[in-house]
C-alpha atoms as a PDB file:
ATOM      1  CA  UNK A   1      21.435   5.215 -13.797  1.00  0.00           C
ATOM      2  CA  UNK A   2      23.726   6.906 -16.214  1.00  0.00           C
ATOM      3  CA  UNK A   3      20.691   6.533 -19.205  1.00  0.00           C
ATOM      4  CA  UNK A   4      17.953   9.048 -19.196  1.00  0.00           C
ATOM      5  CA  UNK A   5      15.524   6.781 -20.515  1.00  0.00           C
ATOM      6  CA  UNK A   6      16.467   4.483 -18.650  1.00  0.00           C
ATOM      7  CA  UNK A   7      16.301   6.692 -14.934  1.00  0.00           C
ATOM      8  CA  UNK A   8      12.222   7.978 -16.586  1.00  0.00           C
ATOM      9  CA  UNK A   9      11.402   4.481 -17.175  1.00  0.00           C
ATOM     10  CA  UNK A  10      12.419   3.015 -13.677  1.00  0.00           C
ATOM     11  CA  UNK A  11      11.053   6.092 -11.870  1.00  0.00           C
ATOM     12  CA  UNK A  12       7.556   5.852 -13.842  1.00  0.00           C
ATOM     13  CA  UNK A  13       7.317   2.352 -13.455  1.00  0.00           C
ATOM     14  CA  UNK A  14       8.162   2.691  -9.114  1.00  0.00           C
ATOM     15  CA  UNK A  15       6.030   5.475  -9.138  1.00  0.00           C
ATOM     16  CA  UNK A  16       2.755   4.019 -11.729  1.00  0.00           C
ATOM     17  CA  UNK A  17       3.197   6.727 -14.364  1.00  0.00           C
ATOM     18  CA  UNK A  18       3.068   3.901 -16.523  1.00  0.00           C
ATOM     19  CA  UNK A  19       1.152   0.502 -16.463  1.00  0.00           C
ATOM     20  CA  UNK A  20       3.054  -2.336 -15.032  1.00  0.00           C
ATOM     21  CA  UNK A  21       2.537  -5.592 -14.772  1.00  0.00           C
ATOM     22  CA  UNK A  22       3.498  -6.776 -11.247  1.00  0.00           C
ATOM     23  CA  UNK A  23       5.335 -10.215 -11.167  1.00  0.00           C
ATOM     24  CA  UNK A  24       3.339 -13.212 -10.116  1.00  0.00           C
ATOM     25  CA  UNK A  25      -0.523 -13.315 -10.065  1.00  0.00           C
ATOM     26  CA  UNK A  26      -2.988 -11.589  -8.654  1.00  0.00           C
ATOM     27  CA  UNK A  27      -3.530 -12.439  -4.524  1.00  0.00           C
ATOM     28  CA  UNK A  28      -5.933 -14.808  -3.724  1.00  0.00           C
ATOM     29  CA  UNK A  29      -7.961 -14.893  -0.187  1.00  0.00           C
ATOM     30  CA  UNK A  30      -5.257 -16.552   2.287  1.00  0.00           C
ATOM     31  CA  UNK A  31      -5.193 -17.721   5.858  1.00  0.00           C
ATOM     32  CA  UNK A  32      -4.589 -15.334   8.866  1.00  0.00           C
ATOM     33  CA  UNK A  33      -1.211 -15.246  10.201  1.00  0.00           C
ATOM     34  CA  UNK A  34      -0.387 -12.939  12.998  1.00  0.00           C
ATOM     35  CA  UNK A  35       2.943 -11.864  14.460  1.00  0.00           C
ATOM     36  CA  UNK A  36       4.280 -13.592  17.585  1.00  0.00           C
ATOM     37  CA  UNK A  37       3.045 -12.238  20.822  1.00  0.00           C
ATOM     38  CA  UNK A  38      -0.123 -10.814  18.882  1.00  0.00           C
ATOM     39  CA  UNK A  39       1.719  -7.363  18.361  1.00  0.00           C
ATOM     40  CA  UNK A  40       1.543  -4.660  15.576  1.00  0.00           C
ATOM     41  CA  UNK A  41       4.332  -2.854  14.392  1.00  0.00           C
ATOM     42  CA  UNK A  42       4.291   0.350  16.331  1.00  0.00           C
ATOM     43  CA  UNK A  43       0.625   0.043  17.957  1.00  0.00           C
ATOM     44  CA  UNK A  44      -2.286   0.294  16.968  1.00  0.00           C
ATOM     45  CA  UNK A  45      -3.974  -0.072  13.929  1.00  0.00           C
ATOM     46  CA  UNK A  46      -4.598   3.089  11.333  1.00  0.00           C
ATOM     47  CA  UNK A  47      -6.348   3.804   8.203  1.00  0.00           C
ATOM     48  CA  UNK A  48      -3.704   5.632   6.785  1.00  0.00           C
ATOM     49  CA  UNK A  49      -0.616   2.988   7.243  1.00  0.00           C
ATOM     50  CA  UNK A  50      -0.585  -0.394   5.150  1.00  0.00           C
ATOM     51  CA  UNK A  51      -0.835  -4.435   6.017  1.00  0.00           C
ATOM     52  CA  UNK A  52      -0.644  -7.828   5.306  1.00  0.00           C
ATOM     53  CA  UNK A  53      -2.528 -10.872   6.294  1.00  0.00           C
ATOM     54  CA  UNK A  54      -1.448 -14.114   6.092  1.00  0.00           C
ATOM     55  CA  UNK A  55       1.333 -13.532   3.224  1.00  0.00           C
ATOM     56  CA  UNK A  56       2.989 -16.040   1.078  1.00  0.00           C
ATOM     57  CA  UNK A  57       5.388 -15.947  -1.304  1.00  0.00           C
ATOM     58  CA  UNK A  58       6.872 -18.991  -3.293  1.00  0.00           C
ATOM     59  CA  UNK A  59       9.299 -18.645  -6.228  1.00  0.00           C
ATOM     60  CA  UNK A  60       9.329 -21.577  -8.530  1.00  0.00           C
ATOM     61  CA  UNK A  61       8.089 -25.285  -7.817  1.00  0.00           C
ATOM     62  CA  UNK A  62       8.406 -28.823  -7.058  1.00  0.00           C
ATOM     63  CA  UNK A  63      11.396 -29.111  -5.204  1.00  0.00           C
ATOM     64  CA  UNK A  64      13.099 -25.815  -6.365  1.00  0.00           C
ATOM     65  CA  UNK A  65      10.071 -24.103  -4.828  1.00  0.00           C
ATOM     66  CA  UNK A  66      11.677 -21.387  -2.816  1.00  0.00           C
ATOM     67  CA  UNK A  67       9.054 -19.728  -0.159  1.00  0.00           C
ATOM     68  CA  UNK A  68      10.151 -15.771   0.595  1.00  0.00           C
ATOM     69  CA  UNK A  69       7.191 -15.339   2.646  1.00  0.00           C
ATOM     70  CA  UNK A  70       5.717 -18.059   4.976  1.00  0.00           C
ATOM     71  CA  UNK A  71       2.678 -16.801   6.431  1.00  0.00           C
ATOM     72  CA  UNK A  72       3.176 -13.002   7.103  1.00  0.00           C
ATOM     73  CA  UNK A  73       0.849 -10.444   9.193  1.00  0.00           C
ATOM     74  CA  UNK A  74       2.071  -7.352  10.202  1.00  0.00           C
ATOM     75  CA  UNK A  75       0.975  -3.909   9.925  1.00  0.00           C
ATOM     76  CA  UNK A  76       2.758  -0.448   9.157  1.00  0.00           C
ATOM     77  CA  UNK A  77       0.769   1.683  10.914  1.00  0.00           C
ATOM     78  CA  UNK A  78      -0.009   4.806   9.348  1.00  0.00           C
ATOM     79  CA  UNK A  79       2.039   8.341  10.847  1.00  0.00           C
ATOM     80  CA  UNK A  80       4.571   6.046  12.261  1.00  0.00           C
ATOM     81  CA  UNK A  81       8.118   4.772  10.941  1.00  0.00           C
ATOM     82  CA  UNK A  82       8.600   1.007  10.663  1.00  0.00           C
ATOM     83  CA  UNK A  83      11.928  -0.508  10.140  1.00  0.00           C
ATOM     84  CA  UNK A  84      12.357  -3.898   8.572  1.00  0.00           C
ATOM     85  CA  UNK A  85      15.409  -5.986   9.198  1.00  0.00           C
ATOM     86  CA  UNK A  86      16.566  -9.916   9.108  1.00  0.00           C
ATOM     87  CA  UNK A  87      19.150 -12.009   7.926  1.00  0.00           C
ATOM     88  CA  UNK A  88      20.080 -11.968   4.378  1.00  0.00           C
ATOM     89  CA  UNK A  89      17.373 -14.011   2.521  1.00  0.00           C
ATOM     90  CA  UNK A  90      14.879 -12.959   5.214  1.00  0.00           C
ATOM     91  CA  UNK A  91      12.246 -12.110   2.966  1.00  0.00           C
ATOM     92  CA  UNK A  92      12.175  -8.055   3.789  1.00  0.00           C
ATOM     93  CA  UNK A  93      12.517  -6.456   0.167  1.00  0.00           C
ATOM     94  CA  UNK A  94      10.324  -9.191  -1.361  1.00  0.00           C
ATOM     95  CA  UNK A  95       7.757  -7.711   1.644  1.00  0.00           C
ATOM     96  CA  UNK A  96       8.465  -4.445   0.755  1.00  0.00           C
ATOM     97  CA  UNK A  97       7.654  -5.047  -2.605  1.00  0.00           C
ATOM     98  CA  UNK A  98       4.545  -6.806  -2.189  1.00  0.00           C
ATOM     99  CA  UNK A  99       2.742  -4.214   0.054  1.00  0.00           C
ATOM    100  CA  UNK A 100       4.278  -1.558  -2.134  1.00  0.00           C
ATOM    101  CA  UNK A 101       2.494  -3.428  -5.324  1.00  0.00           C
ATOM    102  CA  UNK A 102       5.229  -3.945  -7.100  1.00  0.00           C
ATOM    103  CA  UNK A 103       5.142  -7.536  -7.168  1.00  0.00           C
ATOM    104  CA  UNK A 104       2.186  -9.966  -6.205  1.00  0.00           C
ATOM    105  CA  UNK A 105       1.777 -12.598  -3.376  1.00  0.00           C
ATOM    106  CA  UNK A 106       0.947 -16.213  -3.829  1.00  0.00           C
ATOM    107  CA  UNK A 107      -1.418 -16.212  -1.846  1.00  0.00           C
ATOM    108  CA  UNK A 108      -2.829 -13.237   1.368  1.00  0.00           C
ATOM    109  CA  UNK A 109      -3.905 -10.235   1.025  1.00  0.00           C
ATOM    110  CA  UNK A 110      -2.355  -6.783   1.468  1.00  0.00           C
ATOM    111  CA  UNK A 111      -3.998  -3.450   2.660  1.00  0.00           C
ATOM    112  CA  UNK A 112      -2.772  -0.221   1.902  1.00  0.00           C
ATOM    113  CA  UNK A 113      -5.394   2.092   4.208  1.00  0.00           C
ATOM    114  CA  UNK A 114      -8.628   0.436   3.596  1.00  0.00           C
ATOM    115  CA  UNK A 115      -7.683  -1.149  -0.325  1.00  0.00           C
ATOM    116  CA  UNK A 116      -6.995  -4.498  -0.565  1.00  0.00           C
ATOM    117  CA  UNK A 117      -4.071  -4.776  -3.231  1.00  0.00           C
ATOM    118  CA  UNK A 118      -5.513  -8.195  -4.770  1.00  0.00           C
ATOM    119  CA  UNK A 119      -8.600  -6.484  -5.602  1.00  0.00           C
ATOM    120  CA  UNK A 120      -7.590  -4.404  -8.011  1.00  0.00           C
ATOM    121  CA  UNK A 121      -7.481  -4.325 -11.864  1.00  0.00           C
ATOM    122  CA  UNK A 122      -3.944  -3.502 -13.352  1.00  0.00           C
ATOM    123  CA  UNK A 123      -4.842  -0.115 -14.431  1.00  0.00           C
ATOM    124  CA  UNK A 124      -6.492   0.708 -10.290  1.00  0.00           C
ATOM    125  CA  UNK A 125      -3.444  -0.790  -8.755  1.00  0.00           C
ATOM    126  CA  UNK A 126      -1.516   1.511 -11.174  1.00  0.00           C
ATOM    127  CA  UNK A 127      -3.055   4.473 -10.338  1.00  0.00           C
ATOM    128  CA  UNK A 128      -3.082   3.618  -6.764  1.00  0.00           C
ATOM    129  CA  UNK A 129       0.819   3.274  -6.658  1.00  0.00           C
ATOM    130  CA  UNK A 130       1.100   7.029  -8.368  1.00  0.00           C
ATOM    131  CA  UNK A 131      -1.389   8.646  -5.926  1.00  0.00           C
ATOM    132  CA  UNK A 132      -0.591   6.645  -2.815  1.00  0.00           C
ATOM    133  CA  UNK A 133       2.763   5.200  -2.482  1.00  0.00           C
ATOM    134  CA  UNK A 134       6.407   7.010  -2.483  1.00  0.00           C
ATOM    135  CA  UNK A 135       9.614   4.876  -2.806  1.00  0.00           C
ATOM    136  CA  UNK A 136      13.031   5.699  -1.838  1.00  0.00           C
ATOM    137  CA  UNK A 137      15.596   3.443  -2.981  1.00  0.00           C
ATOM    138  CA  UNK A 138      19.460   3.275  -2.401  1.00  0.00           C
ATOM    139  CA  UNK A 139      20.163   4.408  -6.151  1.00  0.00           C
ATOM    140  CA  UNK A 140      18.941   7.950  -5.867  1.00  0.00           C
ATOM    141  CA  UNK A 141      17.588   7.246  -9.777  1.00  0.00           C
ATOM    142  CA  UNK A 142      17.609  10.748 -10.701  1.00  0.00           C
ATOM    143  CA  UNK A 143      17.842  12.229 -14.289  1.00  0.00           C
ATOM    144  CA  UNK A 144      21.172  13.934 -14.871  1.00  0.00           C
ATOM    145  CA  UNK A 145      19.706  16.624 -17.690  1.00  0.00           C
ATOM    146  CA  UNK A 146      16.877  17.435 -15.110  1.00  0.00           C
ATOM    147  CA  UNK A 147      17.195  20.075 -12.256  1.00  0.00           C
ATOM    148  CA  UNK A 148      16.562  19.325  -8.703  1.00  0.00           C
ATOM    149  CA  UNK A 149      13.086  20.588  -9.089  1.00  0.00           C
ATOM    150  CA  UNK A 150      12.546  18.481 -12.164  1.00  0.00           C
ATOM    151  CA  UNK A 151      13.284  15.742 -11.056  1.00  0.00           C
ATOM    152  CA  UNK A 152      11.435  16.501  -7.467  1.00  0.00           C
ATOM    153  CA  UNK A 153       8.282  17.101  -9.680  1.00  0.00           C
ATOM    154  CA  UNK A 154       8.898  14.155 -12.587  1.00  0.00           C
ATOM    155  CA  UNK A 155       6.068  12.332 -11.104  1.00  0.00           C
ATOM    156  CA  UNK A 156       3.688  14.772 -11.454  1.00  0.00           C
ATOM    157  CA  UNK A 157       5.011  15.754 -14.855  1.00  0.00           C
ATOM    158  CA  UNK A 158       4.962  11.960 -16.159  1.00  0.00           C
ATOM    159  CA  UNK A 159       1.385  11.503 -14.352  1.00  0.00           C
ATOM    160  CA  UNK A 160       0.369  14.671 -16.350  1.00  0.00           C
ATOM    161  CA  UNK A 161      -0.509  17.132 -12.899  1.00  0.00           C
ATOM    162  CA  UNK A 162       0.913  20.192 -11.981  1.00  0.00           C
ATOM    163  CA  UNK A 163       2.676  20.129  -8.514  1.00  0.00           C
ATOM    164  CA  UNK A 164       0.784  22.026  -5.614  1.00  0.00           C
ATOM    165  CA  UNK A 165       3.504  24.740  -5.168  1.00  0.00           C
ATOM    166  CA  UNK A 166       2.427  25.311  -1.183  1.00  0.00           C
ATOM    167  CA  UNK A 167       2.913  21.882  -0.289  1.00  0.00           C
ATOM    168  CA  UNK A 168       6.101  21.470  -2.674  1.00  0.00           C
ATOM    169  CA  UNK A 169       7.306  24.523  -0.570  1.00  0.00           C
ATOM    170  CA  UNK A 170       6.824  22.713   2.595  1.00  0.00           C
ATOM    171  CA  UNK A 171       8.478  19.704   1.338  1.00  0.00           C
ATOM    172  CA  UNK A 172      11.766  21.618   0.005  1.00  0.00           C
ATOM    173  CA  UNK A 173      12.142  23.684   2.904  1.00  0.00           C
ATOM    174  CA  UNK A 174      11.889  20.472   5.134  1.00  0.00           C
ATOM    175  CA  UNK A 175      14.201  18.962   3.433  1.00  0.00           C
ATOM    176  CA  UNK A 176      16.612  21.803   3.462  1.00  0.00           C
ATOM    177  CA  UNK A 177      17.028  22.068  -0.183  1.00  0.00           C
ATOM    178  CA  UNK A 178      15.279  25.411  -1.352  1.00  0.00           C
ATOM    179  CA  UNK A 179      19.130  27.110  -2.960  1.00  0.00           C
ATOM    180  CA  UNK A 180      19.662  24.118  -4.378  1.00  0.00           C
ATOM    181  CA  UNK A 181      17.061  23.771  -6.995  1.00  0.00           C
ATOM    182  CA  UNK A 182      18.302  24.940 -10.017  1.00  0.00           C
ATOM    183  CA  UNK A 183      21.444  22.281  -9.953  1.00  0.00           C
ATOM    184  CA  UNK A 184      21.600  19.215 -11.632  1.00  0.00           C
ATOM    185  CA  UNK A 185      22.684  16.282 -10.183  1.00  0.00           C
ATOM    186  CA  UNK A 186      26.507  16.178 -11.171  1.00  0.00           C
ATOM    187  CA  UNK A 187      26.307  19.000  -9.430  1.00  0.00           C
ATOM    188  CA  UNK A 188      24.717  17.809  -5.629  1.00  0.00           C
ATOM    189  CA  UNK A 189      26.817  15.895  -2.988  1.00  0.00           C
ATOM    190  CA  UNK A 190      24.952  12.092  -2.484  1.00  0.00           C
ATOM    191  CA  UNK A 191      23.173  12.933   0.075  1.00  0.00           C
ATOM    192  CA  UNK A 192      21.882  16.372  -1.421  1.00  0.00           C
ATOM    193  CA  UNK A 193      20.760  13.642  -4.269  1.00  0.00           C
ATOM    194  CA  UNK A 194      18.902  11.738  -1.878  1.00  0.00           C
ATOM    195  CA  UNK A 195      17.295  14.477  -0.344  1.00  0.00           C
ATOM    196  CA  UNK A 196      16.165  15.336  -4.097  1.00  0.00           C
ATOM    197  CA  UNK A 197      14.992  11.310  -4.229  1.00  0.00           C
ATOM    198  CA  UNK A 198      13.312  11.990  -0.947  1.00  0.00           C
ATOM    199  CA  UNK A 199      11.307  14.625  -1.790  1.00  0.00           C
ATOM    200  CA  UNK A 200      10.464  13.415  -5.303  1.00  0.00           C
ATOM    201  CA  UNK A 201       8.673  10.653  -3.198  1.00  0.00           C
ATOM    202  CA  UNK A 202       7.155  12.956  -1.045  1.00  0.00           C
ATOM    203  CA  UNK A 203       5.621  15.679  -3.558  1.00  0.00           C
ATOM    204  CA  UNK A 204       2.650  13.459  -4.468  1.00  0.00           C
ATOM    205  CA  UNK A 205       1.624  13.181  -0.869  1.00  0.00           C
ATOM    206  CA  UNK A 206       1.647   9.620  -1.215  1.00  0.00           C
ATOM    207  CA  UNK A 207      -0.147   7.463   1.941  1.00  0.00           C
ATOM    208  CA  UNK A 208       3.374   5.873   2.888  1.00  0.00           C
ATOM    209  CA  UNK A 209       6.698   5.936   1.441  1.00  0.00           C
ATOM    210  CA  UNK A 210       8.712   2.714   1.118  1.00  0.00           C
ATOM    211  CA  UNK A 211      12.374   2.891   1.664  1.00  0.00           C
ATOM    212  CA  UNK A 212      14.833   0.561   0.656  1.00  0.00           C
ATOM    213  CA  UNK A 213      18.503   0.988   1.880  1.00  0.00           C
ATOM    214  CA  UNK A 214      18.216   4.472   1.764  1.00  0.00           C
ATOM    215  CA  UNK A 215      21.508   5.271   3.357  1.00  0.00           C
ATOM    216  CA  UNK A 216      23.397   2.280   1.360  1.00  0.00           C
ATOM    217  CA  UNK A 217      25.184   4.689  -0.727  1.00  0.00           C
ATOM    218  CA  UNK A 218      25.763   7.704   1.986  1.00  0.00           C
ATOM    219  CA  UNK A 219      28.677   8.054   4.303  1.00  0.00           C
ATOM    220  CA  UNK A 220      27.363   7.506   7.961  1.00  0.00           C
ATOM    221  CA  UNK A 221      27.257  11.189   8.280  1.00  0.00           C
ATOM    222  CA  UNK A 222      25.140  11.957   5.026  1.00  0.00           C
ATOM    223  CA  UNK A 223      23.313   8.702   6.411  1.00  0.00           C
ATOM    224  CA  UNK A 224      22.389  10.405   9.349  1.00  0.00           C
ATOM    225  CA  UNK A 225      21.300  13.195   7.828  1.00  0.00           C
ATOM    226  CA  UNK A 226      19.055  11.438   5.539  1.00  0.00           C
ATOM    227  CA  UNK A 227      17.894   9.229   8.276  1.00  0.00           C
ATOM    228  CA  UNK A 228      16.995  12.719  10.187  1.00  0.00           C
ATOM    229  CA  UNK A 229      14.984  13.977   6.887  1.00  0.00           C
ATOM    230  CA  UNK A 230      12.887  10.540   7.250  1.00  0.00           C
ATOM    231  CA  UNK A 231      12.196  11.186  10.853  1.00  0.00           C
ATOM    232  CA  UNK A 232      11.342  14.597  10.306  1.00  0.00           C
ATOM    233  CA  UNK A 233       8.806  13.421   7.515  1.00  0.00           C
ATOM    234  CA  UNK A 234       6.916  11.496  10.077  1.00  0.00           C
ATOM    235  CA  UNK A 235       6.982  13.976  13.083  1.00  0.00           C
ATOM    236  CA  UNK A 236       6.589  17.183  11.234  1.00  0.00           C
ATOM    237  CA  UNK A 237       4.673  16.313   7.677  1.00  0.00           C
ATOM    238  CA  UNK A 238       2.692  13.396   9.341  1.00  0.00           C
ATOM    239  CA  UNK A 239       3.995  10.925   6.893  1.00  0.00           C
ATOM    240  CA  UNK A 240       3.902   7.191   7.237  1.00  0.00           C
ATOM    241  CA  UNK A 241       7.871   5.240   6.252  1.00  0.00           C
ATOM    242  CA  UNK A 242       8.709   1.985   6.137  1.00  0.00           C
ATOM    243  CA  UNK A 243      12.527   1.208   5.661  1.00  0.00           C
ATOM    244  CA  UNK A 244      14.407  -1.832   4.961  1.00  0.00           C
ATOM    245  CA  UNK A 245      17.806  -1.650   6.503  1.00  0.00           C
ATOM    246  CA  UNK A 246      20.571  -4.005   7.387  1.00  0.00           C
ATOM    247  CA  UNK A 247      22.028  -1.336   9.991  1.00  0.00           C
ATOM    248  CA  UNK A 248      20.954  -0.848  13.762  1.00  0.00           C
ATOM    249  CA  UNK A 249      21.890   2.572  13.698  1.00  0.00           C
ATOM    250  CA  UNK A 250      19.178   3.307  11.018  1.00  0.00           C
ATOM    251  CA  UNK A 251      16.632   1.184  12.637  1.00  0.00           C
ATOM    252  CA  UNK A 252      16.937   3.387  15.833  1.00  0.00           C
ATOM    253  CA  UNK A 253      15.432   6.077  14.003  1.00  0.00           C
ATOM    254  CA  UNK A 254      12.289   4.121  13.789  1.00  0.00           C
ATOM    255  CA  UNK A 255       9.462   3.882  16.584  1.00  0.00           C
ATOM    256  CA  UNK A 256       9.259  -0.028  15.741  1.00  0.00           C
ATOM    257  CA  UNK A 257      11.868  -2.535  14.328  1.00  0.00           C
ATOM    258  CA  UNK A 258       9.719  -5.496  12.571  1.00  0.00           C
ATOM    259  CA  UNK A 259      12.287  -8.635  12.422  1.00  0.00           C
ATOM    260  CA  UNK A 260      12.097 -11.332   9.836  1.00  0.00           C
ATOM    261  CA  UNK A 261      13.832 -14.756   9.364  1.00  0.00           C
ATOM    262  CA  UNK A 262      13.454 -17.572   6.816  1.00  0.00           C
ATOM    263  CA  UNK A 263      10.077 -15.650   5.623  1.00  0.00           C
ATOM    264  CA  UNK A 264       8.596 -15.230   8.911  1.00  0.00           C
ATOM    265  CA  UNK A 265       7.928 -12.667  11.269  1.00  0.00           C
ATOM    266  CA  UNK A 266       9.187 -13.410  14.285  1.00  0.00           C
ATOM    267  CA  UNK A 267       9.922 -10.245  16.712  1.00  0.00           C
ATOM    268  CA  UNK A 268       8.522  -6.916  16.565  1.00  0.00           C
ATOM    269  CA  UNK A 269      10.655  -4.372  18.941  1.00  0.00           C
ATOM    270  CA  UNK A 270       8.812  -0.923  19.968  1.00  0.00           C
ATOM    271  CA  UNK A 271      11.129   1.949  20.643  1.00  0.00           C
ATOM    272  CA  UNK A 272      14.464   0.551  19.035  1.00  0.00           C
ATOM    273  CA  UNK A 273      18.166   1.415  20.393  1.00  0.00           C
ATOM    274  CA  UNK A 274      20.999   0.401  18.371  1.00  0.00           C
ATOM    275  CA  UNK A 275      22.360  -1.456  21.210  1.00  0.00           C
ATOM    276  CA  UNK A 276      19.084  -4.068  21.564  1.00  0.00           C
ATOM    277  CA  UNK A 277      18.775  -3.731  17.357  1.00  0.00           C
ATOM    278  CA  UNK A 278      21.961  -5.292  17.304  1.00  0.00           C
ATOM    279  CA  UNK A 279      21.895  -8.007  20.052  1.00  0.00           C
ATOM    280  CA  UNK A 280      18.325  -9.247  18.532  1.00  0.00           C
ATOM    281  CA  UNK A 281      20.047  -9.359  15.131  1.00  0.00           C
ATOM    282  CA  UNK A 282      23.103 -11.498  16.340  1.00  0.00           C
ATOM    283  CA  UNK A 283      20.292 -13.693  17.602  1.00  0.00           C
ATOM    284  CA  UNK A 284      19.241 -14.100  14.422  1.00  0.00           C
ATOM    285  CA  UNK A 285      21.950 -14.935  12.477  1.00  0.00           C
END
């Protein structure tokens, strides 16, 4: 985003500085769907990862109804790093968004840890998305009169906290960006810009960070590297990801590939190569 305002406004509304009203209504109690084969996206079951149960999403009505989601239960379990892929039309950022609380299901119910999303006022789910949730999008979304460090800390600064300088330590020298905080972001290479985006997400040691396209932008090398920083976030900082990605080579950084199509889940692939990625995705299409 070229606009300041603009770059503060999208950032406080991903990360619940500010009230927002998700789309849709409010989830209501929904049937249980399961994924085929009875598995869960990377094994078992955490408190610290997110879910959904039986998830619908319809856009419209009558006969222009359009249904993103048909039915989906799958779990993102927490310390582990979930890829999302399918088709276009699929259904994965409309997923993404609904487990990240950014928009609303029409009917199911959605977990992050132990909180069910749907039971939640405006202001809770709010202040959930601030504390709990990190999002890393393909636009890096930073604010071009802000340093590195500003803009690493803006969600603190918006949410009215002061950063916890040990752990905002850890975070820049993980992601290799400790001489680079005093430059602005004219003055970073992309992927020095998404490293920036990545640790903004991370800083407020959220319970799982949603990614979506986060190499889009990146030359496969600077891709790789990013892809590297997300892995690293998981094995060394204990962090829970989920990514949507349209590449296999991005999904094989994952420990589990969860596949949609049409709004359905309908494979879930534990310890993805790009070579199997890509044959299950020419399946698909």
């Amino acid at each position: 985003m070229g606009n300041g305002a603009e770059a503060r406004r999208s950032i406080a509304e991903e990360t619940g500085a500010v009230e927002h009203e998700p789309a849709g209504h409010r989830q209501a109690a929904g049937g249980h769907g399961t994924v085929e084969g009875g598995q869960a996206a990377g094994g078992a079951r955490t408190a610290g990862g997110a879910r959904t149960v039986g998830l619908r999403k319809v856009y419209g009505a009558g006969d222009t109804a359009v249904r993103a989601l048909d039915d989906v239960s799958v779990e993102l379990p927490g310390g582990r790093f979930t890829a999302i892929m399918g088709p276009s039309g699929a259904g994965k950022s409309t997923l993404m968004h609904c487990v990240a609380g950014l928009d609303t299901a029409t009917s199911g119910r959605v977990y992050v840890g132990d909180q069910e999303l749907g039971a939640l006022s405006d202001r809770r789910l709010t202040r959930l998305r601030r504390e709990r949730i990190g999002f890393v999008f393909q636009a890096f979304n930073l604010i071009p009169t802000l340093t590195a460090r500003e803009n690493i800390t803006l969600p603190l600064t918006l949410a009215g906290t002061r950063p916890d300088e040990d752990w905002l330590a850890t975070v820049v020298a993980t992601l290799g960006m400790g001489e680079r905080l005093g430059h602005r972001p004219a003055e970073l290479s992309g992927g020095q810009q998404q490293r920036v985006a990545l640790a903004r997400a991370l800083v407020t040691r959220p319970q799982i960070i949603f990614a979506d396209e986060p190499t889009g932008n990146l030359d496969s090398r600077t891709g790789a590297e990013v892809l590297t920083l997300l892995r690293n976030a998981v094995d060394g900082l204990g962090q829970t990801v989920a990514m949507v990605t349209h590449d296999p080579v991005a999904a094989a950084h994952a420990d589990a590939v969860v596949f949609l199509a049409d709004g359905r889940v309908v494979d879930v692939m534990s310890g993805p190569t790009p070579g199997r990625v890509l044959d299950r995705m020419g399946e698909l299409s």
